[in-house]
PDB file of N, CA and C in Angstrom:
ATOM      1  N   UNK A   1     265.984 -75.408 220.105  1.00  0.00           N
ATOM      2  CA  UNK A   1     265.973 -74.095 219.506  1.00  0.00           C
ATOM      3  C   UNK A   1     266.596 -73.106 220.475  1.00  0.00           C
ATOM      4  N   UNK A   2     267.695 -72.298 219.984  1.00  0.00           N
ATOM      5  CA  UNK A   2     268.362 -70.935 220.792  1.00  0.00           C
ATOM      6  C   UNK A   2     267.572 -69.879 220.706  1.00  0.00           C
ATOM      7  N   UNK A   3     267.361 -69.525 221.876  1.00  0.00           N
ATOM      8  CA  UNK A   3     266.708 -68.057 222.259  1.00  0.00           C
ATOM      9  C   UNK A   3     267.903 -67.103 222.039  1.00  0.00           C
ATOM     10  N   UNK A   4     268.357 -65.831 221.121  1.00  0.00           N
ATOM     11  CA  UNK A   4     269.098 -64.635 221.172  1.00  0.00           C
ATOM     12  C   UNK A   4     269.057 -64.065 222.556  1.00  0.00           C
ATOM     13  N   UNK A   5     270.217 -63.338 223.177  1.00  0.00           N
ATOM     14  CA  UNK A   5     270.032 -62.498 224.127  1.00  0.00           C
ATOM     15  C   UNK A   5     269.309 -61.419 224.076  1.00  0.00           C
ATOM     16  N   UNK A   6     268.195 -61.076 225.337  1.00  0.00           N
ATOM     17  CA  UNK A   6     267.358 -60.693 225.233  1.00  0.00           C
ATOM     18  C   UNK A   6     267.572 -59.576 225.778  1.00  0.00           C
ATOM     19  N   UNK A   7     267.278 -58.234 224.697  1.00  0.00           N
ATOM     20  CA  UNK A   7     267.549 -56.625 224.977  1.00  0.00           C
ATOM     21  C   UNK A   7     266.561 -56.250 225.451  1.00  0.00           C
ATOM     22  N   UNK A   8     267.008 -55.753 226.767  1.00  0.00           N
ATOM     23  CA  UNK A   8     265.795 -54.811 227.613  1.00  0.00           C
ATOM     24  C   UNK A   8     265.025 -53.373 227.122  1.00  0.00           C
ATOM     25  N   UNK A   9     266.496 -52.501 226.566  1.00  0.00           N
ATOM     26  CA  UNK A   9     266.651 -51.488 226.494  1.00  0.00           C
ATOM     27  C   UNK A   9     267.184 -51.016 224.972  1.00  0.00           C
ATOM     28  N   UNK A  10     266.305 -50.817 223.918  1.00  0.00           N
ATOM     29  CA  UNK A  10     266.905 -50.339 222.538  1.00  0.00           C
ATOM     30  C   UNK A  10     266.569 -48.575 223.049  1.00  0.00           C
ATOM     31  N   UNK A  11     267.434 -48.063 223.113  1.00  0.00           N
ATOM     32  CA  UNK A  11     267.736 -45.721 222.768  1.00  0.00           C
ATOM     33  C   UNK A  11     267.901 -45.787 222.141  1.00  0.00           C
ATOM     34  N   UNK A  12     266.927 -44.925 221.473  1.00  0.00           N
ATOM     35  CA  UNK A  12     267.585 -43.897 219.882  1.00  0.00           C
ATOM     36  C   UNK A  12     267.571 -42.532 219.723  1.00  0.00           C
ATOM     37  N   UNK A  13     268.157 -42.234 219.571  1.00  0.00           N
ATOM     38  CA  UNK A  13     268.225 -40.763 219.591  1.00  0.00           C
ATOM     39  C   UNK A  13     268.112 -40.270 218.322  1.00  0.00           C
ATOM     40  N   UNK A  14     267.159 -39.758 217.780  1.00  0.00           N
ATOM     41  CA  UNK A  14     266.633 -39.365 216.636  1.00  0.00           C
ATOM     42  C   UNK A  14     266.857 -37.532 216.017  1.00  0.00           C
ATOM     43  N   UNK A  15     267.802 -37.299 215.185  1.00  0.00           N
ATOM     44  CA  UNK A  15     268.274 -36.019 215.157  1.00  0.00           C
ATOM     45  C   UNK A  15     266.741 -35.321 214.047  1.00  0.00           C
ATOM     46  N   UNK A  16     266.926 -33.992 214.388  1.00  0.00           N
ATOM     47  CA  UNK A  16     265.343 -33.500 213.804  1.00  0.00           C
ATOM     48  C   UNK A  16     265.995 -32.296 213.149  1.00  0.00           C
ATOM     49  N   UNK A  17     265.127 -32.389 211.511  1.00  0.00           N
ATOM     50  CA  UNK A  17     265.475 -31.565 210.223  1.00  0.00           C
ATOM     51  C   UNK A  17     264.564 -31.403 209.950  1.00  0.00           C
ATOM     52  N   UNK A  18     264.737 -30.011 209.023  1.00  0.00           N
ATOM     53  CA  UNK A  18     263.779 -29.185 208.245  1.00  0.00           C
ATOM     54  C   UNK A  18     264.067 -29.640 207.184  1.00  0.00           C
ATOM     55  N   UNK A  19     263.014 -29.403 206.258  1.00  0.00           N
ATOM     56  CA  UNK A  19     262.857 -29.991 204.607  1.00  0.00           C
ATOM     57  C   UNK A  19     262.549 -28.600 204.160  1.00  0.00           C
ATOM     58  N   UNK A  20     262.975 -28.333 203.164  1.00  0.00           N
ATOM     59  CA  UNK A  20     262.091 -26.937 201.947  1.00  0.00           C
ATOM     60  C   UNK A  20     262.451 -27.666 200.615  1.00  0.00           C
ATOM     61  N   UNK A  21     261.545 -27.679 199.828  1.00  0.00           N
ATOM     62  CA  UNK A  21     261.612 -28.141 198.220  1.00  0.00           C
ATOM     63  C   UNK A  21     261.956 -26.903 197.144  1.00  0.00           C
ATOM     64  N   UNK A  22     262.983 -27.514 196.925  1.00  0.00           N
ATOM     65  CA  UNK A  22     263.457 -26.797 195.697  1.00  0.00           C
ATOM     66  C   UNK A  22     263.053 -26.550 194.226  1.00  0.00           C
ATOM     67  N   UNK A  23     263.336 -25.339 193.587  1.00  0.00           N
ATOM     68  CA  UNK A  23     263.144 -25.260 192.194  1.00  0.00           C
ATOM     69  C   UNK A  23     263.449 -27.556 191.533  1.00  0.00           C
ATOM     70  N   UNK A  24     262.612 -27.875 191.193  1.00  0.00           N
ATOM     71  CA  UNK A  24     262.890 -28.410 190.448  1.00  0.00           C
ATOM     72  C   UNK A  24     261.994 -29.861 190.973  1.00  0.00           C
ATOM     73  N   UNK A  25     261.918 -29.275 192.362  1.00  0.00           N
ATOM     74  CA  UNK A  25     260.933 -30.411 193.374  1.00  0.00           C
ATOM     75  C   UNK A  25     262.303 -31.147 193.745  1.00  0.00           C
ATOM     76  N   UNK A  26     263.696 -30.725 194.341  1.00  0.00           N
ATOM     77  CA  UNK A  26     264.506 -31.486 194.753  1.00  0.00           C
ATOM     78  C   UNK A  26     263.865 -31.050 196.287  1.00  0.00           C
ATOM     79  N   UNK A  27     264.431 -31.780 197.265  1.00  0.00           N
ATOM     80  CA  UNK A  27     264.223 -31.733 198.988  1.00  0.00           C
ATOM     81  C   UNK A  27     265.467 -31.358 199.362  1.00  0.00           C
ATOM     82  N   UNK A  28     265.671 -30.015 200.030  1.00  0.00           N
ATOM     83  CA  UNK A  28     267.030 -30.228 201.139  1.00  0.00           C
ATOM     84  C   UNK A  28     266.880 -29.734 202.561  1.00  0.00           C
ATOM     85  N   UNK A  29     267.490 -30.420 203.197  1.00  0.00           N
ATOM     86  CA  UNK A  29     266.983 -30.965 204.650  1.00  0.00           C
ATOM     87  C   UNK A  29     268.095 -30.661 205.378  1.00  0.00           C
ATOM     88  N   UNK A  30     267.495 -29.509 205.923  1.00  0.00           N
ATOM     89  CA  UNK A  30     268.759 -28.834 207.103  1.00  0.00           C
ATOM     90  C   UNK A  30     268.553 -29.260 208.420  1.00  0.00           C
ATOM     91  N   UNK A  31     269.413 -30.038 209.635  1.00  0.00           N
ATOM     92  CA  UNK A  31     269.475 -29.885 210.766  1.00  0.00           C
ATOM     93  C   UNK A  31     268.897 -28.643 211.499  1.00  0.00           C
ATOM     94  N   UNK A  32     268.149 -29.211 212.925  1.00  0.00           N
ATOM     95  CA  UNK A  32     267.278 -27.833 213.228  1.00  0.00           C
ATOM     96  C   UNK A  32     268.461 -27.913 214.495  1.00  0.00           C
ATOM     97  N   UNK A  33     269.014 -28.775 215.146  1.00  0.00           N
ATOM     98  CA  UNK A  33     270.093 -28.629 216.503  1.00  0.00           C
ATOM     99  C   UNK A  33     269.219 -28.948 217.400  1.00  0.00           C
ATOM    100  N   UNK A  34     267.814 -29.731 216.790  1.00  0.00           N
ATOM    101  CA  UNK A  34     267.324 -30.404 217.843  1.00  0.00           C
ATOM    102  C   UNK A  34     267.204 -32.077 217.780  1.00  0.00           C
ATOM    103  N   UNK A  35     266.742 -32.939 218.917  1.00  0.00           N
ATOM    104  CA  UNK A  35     266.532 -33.910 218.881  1.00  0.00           C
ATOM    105  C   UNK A  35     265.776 -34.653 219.608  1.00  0.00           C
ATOM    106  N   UNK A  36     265.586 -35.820 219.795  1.00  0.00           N
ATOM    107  CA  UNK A  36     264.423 -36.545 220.558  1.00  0.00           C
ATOM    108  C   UNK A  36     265.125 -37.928 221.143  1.00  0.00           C
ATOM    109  N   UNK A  37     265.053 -38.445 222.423  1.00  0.00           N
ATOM    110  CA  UNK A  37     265.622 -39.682 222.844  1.00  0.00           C
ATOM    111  C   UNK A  37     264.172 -40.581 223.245  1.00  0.00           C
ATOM    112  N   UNK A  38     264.253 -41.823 222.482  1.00  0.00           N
ATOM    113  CA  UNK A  38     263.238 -42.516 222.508  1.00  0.00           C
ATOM    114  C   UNK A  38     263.725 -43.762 223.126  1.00  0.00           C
ATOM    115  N   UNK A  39     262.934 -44.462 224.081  1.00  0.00           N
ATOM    116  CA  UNK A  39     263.426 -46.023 224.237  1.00  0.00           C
ATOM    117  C   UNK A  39     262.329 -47.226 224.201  1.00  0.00           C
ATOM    118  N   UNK A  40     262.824 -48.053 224.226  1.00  0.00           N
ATOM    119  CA  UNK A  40     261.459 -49.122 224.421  1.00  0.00           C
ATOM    120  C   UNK A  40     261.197 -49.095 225.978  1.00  0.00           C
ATOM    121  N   UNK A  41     261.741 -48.843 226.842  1.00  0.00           N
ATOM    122  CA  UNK A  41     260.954 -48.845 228.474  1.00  0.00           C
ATOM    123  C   UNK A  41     260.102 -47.566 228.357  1.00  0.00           C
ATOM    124  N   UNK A  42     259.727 -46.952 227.410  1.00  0.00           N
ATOM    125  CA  UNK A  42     259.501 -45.616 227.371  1.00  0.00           C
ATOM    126  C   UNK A  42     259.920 -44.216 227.668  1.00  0.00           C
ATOM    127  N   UNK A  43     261.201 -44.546 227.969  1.00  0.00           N
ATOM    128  CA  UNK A  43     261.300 -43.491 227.865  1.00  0.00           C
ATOM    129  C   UNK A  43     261.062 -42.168 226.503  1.00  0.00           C
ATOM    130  N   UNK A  44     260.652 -41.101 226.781  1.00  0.00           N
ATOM    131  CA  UNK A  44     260.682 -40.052 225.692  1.00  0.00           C
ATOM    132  C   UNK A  44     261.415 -38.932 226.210  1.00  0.00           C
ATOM    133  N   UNK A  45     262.151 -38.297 225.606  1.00  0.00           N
ATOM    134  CA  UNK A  45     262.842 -36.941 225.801  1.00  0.00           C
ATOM    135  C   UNK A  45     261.824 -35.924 225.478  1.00  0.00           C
ATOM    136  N   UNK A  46     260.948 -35.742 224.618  1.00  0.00           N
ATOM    137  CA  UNK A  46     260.307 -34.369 223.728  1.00  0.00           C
ATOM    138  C   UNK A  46     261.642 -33.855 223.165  1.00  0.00           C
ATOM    139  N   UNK A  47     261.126 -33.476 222.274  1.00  0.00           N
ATOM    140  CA  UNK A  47     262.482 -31.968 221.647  1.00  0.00           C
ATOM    141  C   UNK A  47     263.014 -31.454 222.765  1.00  0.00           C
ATOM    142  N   UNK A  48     264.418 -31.268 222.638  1.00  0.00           N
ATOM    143  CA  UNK A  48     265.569 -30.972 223.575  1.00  0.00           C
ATOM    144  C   UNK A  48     266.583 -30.552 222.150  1.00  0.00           C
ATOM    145  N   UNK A  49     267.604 -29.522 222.597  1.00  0.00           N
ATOM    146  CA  UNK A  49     269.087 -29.564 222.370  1.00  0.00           C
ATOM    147  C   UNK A  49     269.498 -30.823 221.707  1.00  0.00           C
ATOM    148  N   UNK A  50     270.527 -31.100 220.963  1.00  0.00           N
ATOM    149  CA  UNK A  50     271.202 -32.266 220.225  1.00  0.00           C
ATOM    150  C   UNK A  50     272.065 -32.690 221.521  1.00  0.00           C
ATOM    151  N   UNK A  51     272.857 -31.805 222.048  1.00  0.00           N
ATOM    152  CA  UNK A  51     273.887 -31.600 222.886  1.00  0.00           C
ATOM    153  C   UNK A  51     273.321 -32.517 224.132  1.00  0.00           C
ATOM    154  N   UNK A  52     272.159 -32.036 224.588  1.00  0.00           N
ATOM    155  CA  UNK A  52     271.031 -32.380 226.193  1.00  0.00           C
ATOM    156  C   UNK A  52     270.857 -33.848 225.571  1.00  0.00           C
ATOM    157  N   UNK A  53     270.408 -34.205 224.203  1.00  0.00           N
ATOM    158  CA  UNK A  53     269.728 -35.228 223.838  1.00  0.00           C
ATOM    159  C   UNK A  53     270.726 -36.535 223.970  1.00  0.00           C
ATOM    160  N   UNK A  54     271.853 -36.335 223.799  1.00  0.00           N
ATOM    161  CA  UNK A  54     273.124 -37.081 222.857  1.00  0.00           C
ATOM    162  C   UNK A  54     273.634 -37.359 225.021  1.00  0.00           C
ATOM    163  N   UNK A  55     273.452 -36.437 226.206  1.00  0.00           N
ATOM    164  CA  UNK A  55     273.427 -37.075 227.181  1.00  0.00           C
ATOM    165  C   UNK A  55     272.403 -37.954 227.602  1.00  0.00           C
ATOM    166  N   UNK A  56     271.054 -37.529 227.552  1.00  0.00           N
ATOM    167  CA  UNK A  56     270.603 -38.103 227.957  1.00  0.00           C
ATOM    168  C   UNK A  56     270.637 -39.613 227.673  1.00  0.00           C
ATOM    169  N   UNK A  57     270.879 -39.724 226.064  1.00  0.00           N
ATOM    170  CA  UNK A  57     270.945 -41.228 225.529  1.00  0.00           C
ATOM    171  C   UNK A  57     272.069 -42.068 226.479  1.00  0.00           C
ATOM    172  N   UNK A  58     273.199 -41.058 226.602  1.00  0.00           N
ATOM    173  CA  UNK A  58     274.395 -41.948 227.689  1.00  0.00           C
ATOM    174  C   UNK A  58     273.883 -41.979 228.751  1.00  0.00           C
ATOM    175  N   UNK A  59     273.288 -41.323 229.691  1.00  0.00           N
ATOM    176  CA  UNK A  59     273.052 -41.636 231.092  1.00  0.00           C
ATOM    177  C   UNK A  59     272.106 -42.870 231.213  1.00  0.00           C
ATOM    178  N   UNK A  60     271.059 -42.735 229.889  1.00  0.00           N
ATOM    179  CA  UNK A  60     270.074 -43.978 230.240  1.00  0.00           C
ATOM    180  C   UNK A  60     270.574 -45.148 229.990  1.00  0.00           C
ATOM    181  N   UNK A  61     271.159 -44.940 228.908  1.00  0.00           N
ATOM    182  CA  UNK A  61     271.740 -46.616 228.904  1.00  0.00           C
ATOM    183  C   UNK A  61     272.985 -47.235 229.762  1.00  0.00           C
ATOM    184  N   UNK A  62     273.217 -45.954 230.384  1.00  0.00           N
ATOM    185  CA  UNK A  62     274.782 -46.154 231.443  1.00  0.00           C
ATOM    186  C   UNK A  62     273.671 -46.900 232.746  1.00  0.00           C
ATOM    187  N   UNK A  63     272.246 -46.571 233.188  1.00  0.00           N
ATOM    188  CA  UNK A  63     271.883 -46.256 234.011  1.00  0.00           C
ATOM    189  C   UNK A  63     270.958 -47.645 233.865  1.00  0.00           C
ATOM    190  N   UNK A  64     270.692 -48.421 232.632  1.00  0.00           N
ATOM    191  CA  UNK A  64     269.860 -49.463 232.601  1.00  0.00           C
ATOM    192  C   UNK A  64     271.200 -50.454 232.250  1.00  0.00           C
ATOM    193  N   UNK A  65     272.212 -50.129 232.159  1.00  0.00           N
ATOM    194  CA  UNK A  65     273.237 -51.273 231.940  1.00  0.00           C
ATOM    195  C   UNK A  65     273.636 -51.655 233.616  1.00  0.00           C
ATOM    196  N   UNK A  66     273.390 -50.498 234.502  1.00  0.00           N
ATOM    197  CA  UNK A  66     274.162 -50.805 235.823  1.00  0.00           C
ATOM    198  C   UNK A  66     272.854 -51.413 236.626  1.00  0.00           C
ATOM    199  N   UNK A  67     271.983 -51.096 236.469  1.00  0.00           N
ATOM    200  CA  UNK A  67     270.669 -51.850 237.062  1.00  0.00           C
ATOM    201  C   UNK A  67     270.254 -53.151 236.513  1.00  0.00           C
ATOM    202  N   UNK A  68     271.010 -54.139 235.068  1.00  0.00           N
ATOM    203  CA  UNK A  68     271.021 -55.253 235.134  1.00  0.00           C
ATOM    204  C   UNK A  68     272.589 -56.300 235.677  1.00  0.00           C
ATOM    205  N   UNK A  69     272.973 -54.999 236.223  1.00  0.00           N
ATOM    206  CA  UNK A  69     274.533 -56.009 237.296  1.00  0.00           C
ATOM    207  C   UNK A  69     273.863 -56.657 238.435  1.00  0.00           C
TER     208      UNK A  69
END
């Protein structure tokens, strides 16, 4: 039996919206320009900037890709 290569490190960077319900009970869901970076080593961001968030996701995984060389 093959074992898959085994991921240390899944980031997600999770973008964060507002909901208001509409005449009719439709949902529309506006971007707030914030976001959250989550990982399985634990890392958490908290709410940050999209901009702050969208680095941080590159540095960590730049930063857990060079620490399994």
């Amino acid at each position: 039996m093959s074992m898959g290569a085994m991921v240390e490190h899944v980031t997600v960077l999770h973008g964060i919206t507002r909901s208001r319900t509409l005449r009719g009970g439709l949902v529309e869901y506006e971007p707030t320009g914030c976001a959250v970076v989550q990982c399985t080593c634990g890392l958490d961001s908290g709410v940050v900037p999209e901009a702050q968030a969208a680095q941080i996701a590159d540095d960590h995984r730049r930063i857990a890709a060079e620490a399994r060389v």
